[in-house]
C-alpha atoms as a PDB file:
ATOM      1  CA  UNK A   1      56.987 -70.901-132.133  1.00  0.00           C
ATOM      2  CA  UNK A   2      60.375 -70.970-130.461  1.00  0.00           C
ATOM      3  CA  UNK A   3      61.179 -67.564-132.213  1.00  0.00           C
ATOM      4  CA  UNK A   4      57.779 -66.154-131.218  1.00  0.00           C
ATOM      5  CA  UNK A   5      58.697 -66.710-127.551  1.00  0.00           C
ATOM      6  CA  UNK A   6      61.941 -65.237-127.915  1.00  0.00           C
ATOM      7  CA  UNK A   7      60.401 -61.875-129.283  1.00  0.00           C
ATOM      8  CA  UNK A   8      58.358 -61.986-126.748  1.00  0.00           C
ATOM      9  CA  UNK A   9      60.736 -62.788-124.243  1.00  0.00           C
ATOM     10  CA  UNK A  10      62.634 -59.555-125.035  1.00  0.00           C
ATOM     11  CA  UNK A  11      59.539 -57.301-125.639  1.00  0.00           C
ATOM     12  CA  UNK A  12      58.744 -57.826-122.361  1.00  0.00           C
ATOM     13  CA  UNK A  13      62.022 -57.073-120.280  1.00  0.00           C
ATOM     14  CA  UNK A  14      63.401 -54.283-122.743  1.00  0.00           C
ATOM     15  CA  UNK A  15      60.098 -52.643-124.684  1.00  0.00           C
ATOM     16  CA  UNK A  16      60.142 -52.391-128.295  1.00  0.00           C
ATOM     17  CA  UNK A  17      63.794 -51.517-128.089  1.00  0.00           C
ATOM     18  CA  UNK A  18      64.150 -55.382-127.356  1.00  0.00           C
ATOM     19  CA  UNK A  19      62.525 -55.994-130.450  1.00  0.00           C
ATOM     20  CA  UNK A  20      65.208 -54.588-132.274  1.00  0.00           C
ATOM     21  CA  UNK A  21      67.677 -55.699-130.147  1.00  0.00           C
ATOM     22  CA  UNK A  22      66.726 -59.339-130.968  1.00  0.00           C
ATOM     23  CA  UNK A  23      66.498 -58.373-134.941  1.00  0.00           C
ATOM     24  CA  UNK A  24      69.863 -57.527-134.738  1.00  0.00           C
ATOM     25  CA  UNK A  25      71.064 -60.141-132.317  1.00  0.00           C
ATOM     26  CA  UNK A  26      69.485 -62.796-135.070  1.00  0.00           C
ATOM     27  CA  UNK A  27      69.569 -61.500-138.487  1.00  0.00           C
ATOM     28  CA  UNK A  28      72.730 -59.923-138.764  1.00  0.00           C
ATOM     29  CA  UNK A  29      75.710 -61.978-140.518  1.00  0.00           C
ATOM     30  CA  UNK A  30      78.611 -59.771-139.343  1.00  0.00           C
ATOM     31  CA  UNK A  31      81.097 -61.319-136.878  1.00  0.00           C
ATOM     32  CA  UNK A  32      80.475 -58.381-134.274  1.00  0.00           C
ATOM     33  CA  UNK A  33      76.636 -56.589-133.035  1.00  0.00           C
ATOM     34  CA  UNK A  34      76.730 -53.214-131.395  1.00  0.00           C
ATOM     35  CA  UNK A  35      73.937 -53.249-128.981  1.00  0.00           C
ATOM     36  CA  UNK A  36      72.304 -49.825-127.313  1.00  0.00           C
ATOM     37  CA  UNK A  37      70.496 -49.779-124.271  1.00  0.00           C
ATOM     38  CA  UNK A  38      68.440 -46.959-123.013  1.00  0.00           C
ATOM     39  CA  UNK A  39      69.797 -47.462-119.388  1.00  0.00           C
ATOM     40  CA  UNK A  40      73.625 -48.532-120.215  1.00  0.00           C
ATOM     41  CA  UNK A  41      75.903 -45.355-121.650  1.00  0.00           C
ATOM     42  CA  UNK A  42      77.782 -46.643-124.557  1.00  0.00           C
ATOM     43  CA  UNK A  43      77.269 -49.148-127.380  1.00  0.00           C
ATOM     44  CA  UNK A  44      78.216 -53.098-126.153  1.00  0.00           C
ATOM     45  CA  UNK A  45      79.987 -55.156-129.037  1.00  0.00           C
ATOM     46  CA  UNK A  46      78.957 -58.695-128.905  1.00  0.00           C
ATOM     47  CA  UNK A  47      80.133 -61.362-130.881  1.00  0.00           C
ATOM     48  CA  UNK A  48      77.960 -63.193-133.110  1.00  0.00           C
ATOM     49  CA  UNK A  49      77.279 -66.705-132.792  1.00  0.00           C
ATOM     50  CA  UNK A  50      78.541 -66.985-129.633  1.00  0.00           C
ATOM     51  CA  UNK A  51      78.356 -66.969-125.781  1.00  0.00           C
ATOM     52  CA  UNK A  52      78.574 -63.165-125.683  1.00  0.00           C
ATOM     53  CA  UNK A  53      74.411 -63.260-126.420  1.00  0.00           C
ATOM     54  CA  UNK A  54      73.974 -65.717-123.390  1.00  0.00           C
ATOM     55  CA  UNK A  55      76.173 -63.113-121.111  1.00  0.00           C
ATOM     56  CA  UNK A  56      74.492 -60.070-122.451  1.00  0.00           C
ATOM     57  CA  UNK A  57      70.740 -62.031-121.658  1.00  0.00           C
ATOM     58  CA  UNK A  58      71.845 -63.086-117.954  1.00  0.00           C
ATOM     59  CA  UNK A  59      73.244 -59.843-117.411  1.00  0.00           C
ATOM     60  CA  UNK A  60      70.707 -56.949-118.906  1.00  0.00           C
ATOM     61  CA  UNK A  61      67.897 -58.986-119.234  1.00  0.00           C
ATOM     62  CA  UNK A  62      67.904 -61.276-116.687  1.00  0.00           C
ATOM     63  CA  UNK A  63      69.157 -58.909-114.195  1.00  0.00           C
ATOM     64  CA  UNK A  64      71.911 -61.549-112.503  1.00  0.00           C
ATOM     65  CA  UNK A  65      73.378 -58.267-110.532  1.00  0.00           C
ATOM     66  CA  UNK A  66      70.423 -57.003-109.807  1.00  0.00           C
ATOM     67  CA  UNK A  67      71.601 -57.291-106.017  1.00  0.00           C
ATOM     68  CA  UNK A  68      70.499 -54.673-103.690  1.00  0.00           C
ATOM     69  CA  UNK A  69      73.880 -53.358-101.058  1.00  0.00           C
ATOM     70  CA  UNK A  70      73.443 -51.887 -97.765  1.00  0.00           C
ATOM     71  CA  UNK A  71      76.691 -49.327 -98.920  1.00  0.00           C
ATOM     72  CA  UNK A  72      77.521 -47.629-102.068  1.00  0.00           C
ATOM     73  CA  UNK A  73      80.974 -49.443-103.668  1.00  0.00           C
ATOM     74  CA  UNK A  74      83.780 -47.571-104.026  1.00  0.00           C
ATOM     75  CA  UNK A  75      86.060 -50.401-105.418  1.00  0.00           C
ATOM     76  CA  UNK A  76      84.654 -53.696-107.366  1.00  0.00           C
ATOM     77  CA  UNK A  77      86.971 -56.353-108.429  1.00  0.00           C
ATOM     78  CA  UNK A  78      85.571 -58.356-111.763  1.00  0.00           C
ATOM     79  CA  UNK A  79      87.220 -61.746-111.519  1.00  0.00           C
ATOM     80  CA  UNK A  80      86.475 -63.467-115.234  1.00  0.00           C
ATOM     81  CA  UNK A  81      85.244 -60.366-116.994  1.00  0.00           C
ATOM     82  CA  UNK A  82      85.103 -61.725-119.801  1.00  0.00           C
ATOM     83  CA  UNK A  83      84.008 -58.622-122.461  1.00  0.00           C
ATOM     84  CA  UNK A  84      83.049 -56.524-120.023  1.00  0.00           C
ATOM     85  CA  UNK A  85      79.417 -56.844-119.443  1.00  0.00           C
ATOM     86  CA  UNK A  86      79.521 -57.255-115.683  1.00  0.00           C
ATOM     87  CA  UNK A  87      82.022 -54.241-115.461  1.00  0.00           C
ATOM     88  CA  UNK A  88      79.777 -51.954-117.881  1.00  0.00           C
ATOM     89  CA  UNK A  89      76.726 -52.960-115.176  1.00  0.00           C
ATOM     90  CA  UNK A  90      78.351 -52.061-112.290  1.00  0.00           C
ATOM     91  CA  UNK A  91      79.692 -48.432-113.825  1.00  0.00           C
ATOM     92  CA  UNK A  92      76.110 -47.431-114.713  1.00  0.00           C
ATOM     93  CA  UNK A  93      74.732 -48.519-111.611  1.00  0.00           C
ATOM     94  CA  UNK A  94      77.512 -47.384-109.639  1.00  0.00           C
ATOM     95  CA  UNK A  95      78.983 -44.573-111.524  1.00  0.00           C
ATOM     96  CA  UNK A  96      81.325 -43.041-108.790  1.00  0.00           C
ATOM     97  CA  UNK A  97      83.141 -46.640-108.337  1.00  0.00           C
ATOM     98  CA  UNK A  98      86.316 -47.916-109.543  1.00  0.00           C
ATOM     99  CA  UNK A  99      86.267 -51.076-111.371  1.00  0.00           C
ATOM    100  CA  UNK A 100      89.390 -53.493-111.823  1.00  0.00           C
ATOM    101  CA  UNK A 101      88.337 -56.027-114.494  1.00  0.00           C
ATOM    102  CA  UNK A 102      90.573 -58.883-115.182  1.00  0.00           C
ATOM    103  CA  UNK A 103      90.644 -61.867-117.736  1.00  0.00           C
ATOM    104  CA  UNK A 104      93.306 -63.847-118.732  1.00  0.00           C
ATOM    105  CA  UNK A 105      91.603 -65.057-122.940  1.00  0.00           C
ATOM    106  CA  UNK A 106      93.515 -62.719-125.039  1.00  0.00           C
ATOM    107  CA  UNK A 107      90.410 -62.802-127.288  1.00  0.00           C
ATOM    108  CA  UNK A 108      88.237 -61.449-124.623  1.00  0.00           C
ATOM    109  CA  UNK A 109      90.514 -59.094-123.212  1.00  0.00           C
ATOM    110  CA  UNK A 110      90.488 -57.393-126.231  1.00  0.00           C
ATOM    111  CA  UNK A 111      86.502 -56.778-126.653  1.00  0.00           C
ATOM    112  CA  UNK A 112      86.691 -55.913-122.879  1.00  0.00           C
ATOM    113  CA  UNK A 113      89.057 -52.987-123.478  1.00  0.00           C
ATOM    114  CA  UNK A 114      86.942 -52.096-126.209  1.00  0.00           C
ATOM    115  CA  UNK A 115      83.681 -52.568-124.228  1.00  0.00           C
ATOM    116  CA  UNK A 116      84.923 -50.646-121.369  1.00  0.00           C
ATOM    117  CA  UNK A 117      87.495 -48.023-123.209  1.00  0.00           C
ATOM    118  CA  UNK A 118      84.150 -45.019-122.965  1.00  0.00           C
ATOM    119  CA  UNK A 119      84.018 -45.491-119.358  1.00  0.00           C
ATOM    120  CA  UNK A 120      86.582 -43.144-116.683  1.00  0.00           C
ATOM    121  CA  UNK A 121      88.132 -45.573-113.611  1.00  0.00           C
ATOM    122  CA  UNK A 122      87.691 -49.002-115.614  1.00  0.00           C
ATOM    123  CA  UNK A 123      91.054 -50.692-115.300  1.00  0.00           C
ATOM    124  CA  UNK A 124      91.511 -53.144-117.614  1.00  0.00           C
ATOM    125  CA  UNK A 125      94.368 -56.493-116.397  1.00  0.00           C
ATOM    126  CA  UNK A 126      94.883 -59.298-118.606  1.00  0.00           C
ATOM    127  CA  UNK A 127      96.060 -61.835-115.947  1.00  0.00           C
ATOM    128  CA  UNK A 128      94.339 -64.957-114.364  1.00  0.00           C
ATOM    129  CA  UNK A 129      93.411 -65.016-110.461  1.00  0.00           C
ATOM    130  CA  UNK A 130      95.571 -67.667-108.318  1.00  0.00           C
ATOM    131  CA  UNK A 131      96.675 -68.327-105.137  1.00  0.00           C
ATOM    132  CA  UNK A 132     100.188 -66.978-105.691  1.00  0.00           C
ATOM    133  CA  UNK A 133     102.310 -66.106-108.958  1.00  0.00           C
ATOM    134  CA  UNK A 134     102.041 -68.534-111.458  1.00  0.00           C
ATOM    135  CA  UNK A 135     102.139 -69.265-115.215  1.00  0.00           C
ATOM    136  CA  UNK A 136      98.512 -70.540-115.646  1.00  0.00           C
ATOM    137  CA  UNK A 137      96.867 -72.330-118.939  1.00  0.00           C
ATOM    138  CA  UNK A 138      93.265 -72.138-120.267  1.00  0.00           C
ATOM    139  CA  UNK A 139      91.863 -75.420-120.790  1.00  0.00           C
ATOM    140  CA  UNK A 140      88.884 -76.408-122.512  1.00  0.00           C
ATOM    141  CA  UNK A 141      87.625 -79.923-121.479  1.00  0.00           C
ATOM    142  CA  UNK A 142      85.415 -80.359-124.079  1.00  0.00           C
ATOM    143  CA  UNK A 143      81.861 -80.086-122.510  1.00  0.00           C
ATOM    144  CA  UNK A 144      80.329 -77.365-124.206  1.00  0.00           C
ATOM    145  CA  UNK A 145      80.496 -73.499-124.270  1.00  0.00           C
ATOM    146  CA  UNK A 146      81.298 -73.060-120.418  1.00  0.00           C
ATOM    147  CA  UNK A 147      83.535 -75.833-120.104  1.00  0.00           C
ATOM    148  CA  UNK A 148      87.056 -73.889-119.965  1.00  0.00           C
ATOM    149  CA  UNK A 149      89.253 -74.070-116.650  1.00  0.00           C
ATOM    150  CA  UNK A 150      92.280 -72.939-115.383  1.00  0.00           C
ATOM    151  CA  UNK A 151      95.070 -74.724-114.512  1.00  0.00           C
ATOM    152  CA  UNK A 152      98.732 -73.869-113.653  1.00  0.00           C
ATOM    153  CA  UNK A 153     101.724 -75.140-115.627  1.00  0.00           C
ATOM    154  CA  UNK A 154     105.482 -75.268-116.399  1.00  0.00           C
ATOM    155  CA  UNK A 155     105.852 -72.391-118.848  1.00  0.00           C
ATOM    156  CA  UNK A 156     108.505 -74.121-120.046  1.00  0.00           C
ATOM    157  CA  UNK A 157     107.508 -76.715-121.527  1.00  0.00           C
ATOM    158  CA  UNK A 158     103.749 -75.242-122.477  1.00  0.00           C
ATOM    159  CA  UNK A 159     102.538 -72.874-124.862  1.00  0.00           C
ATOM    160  CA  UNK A 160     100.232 -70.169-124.958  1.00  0.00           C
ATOM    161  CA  UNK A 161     100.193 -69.714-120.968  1.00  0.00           C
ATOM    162  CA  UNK A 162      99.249 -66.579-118.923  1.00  0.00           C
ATOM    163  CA  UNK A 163     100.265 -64.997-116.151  1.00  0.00           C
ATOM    164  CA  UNK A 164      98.422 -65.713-112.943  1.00  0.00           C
ATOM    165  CA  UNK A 165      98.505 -63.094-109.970  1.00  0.00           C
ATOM    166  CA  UNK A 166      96.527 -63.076-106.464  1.00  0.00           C
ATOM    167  CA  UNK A 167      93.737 -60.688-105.256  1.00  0.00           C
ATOM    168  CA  UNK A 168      96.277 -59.685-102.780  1.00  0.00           C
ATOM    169  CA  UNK A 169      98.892 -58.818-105.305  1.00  0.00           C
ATOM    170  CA  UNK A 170      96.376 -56.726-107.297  1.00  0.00           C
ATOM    171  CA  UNK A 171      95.440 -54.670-104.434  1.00  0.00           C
ATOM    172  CA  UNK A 172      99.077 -54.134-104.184  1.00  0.00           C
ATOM    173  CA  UNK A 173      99.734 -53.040-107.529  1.00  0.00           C
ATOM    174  CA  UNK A 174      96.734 -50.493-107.942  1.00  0.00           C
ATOM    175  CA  UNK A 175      96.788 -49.443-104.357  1.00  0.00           C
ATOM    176  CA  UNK A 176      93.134 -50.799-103.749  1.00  0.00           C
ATOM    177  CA  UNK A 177      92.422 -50.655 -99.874  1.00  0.00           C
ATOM    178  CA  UNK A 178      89.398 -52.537-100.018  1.00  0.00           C
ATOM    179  CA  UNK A 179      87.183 -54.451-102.199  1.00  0.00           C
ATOM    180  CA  UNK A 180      83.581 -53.455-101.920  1.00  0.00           C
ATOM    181  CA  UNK A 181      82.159 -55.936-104.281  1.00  0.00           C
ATOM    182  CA  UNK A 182      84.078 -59.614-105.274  1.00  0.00           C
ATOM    183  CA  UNK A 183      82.866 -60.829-107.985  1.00  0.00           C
ATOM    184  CA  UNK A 184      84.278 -63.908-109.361  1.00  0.00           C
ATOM    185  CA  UNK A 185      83.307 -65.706-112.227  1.00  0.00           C
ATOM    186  CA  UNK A 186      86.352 -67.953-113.086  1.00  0.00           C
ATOM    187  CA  UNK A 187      85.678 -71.655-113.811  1.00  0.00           C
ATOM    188  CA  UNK A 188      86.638 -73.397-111.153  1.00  0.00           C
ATOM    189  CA  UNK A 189      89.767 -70.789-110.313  1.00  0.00           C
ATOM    190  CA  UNK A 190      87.987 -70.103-107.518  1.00  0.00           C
ATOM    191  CA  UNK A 191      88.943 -73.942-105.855  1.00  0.00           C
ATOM    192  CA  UNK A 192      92.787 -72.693-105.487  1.00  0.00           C
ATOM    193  CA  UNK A 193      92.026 -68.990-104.472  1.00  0.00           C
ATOM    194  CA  UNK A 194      89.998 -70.071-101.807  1.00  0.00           C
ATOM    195  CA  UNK A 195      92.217 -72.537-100.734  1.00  0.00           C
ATOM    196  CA  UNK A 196      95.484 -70.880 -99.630  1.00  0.00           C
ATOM    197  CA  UNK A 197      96.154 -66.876 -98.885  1.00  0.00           C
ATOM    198  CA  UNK A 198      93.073 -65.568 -98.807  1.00  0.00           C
ATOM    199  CA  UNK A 199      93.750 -64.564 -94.862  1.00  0.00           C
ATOM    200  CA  UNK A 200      95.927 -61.904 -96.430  1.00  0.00           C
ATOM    201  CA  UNK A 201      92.837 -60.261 -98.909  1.00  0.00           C
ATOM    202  CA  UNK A 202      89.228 -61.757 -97.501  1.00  0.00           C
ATOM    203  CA  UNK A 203      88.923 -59.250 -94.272  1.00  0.00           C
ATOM    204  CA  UNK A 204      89.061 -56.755 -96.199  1.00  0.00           C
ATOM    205  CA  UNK A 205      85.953 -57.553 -98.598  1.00  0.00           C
ATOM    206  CA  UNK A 206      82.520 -56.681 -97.565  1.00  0.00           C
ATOM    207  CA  UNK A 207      80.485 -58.829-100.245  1.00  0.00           C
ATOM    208  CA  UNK A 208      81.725 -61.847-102.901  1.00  0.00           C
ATOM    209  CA  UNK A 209      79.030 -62.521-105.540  1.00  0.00           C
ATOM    210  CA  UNK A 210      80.372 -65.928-106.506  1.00  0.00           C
ATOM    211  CA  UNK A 211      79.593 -68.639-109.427  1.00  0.00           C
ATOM    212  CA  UNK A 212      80.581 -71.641-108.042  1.00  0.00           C
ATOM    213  CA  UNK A 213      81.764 -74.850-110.821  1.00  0.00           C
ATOM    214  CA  UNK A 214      82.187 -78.256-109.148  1.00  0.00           C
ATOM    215  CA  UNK A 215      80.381 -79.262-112.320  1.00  0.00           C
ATOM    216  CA  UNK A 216      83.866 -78.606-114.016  1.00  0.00           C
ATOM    217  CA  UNK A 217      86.385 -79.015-110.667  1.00  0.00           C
ATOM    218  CA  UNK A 218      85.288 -80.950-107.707  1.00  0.00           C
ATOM    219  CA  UNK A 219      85.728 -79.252-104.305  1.00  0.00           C
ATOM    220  CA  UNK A 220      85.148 -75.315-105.070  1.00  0.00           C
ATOM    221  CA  UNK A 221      82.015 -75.134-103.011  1.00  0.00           C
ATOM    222  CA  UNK A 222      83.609 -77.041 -99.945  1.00  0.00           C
ATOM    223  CA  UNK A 223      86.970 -75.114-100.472  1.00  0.00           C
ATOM    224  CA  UNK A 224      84.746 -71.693-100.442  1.00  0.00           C
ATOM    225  CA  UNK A 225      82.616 -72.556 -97.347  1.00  0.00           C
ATOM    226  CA  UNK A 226      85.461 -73.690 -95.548  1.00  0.00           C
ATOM    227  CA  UNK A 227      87.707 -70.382 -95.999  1.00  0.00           C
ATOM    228  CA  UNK A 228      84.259 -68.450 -95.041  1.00  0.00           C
ATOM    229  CA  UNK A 229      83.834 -70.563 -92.349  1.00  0.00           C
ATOM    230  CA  UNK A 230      85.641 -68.625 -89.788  1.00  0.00           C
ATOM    231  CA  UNK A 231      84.095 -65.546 -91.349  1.00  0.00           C
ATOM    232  CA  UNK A 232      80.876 -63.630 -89.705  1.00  0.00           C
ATOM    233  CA  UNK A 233      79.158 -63.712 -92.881  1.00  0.00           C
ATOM    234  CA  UNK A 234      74.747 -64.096 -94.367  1.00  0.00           C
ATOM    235  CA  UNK A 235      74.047 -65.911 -97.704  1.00  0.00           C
ATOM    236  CA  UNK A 236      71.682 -64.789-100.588  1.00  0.00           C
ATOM    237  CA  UNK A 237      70.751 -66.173-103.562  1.00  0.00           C
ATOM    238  CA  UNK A 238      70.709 -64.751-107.371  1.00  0.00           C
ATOM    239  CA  UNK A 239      69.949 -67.030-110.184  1.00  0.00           C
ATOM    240  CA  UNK A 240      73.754 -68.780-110.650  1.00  0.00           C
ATOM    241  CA  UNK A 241      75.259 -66.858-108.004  1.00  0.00           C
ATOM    242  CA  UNK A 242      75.739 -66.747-104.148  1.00  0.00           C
ATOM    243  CA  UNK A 243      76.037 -63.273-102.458  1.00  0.00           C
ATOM    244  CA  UNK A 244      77.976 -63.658 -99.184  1.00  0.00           C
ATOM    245  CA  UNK A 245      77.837 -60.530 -96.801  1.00  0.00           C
ATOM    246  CA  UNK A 246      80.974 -60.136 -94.720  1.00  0.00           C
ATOM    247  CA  UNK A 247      80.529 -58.759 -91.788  1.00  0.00           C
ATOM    248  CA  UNK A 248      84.416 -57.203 -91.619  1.00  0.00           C
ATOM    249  CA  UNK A 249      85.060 -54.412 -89.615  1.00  0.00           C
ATOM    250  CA  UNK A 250      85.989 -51.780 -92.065  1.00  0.00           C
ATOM    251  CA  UNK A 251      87.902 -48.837 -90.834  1.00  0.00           C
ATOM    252  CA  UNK A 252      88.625 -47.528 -93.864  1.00  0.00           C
END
């Protein structure tokens, strides 16, 4: 019955094309699925067994960015890319945009090249967001399949650490004079950005789309409110997110 649904489930948000998209998605072996949508341009490589499906379902089925913008982007900063899925969204919906996509899992990074390699003015930076220049690790505590943070550490005396950069130090590097559309998906990251130099990068954003994870670090959402809170700014709501519309005066 529970398979049933799920056929069902993606017959009706994708047509018969999500009846083969779910074959594939459940009787194929291999470690990686390529998976064709009529509306995205290129193939998307999941892999199998793993939280990639969820992603892909919140993202082309579920419709999580499905937000409607009173401007048309010109630069979008993906914080926690992951493989690209977000990224690949926004270019087909917003073809003339730039995208910077960044995500520190070397794993990841490297399906999120691939992912986004067919598509002109995706920039690719394997780095994790901070508040400043750090070395930063990924730890998982243990809870389940979204239950990896980021913390920073003494790279010298820890392994496998990556390097952590600010929003204000990418716009730096890639010469980005605005961000259009924030959206930051980082796993509690978002606690320490949000807590110290974001007077240097926040005027200049005109909307965050935001997953917030006090389930996995206490404080984000009263860190995030309280930097906004001297912000003119309107709150939405889309399924895990928050859209917050800054009312910045651009004159860009």
């Amino acid at each position: 019955m529970f398979l049933l649904r799920r056929y069902f489930y993606y017959y009706r948000k994708l047509g018969w094309q999500g009846i083969n998209i779910f074959k594939r998605l459940n009787g194929n072996n291999k470690p990686f699925i390529k998976v064709k949508l009529n509306s995205i341009q290129s193939t998307i490589h999941l892999r199998s067994n793993s939280s990639d499906v969820i992603a892909f379902e919140h993202i082309f089925l579920q419709n999580q960015y499905k937000i409607q913008f009173d401007f048309k982007p010109r630069y979008i900063l993906d914080l926690g890319a992951n493989i690209g899925l977000a990224s690949i969204y926004f270019k087909n919906r917003f073809p003339n945009a730039g995208i910077f996509a960044v995500e520190p899992d070397a794993d990841n990074f490297e399906i999120l090249q691939k992912n986004t390699q067919p598509y002109k003015n995706i920039h690719c930076l394997q780095c994790g967001i901070w508040n400043k220049p750090a070395r930063l690790k990924i730890i998982d505590t243990g809870e389940g399949a979204w239950s990896y943070v980021t913390r920073e550490t003494d790279a010298l005396n820890e392994n496998a650490t990556i390097e952590g950069k600010s929003i204000d130090a990418i716009m730096q590097e890639y010469n980005i004079p605005q961000i259009d559309i924030l959206k930051i998906d980082i796993e509690g990251a978002e606690k320490e950005i949000f807590e110290t130099g974001f007077d240097k990068w926040l005027p200049k954003v005109r909307c965050i789309v935001i997953e917030l994870h006090d389930r996995s670090k206490k404080g984000c959402a009263k860190t995030f409110f309280k930097a906004l809170s001297s912000y003119d700014f309107s709150l939405r709501v889309r399924h895990e997110n928050l859209i917050c519309d800054l009312r910045n005066n651009f004159t860009l």
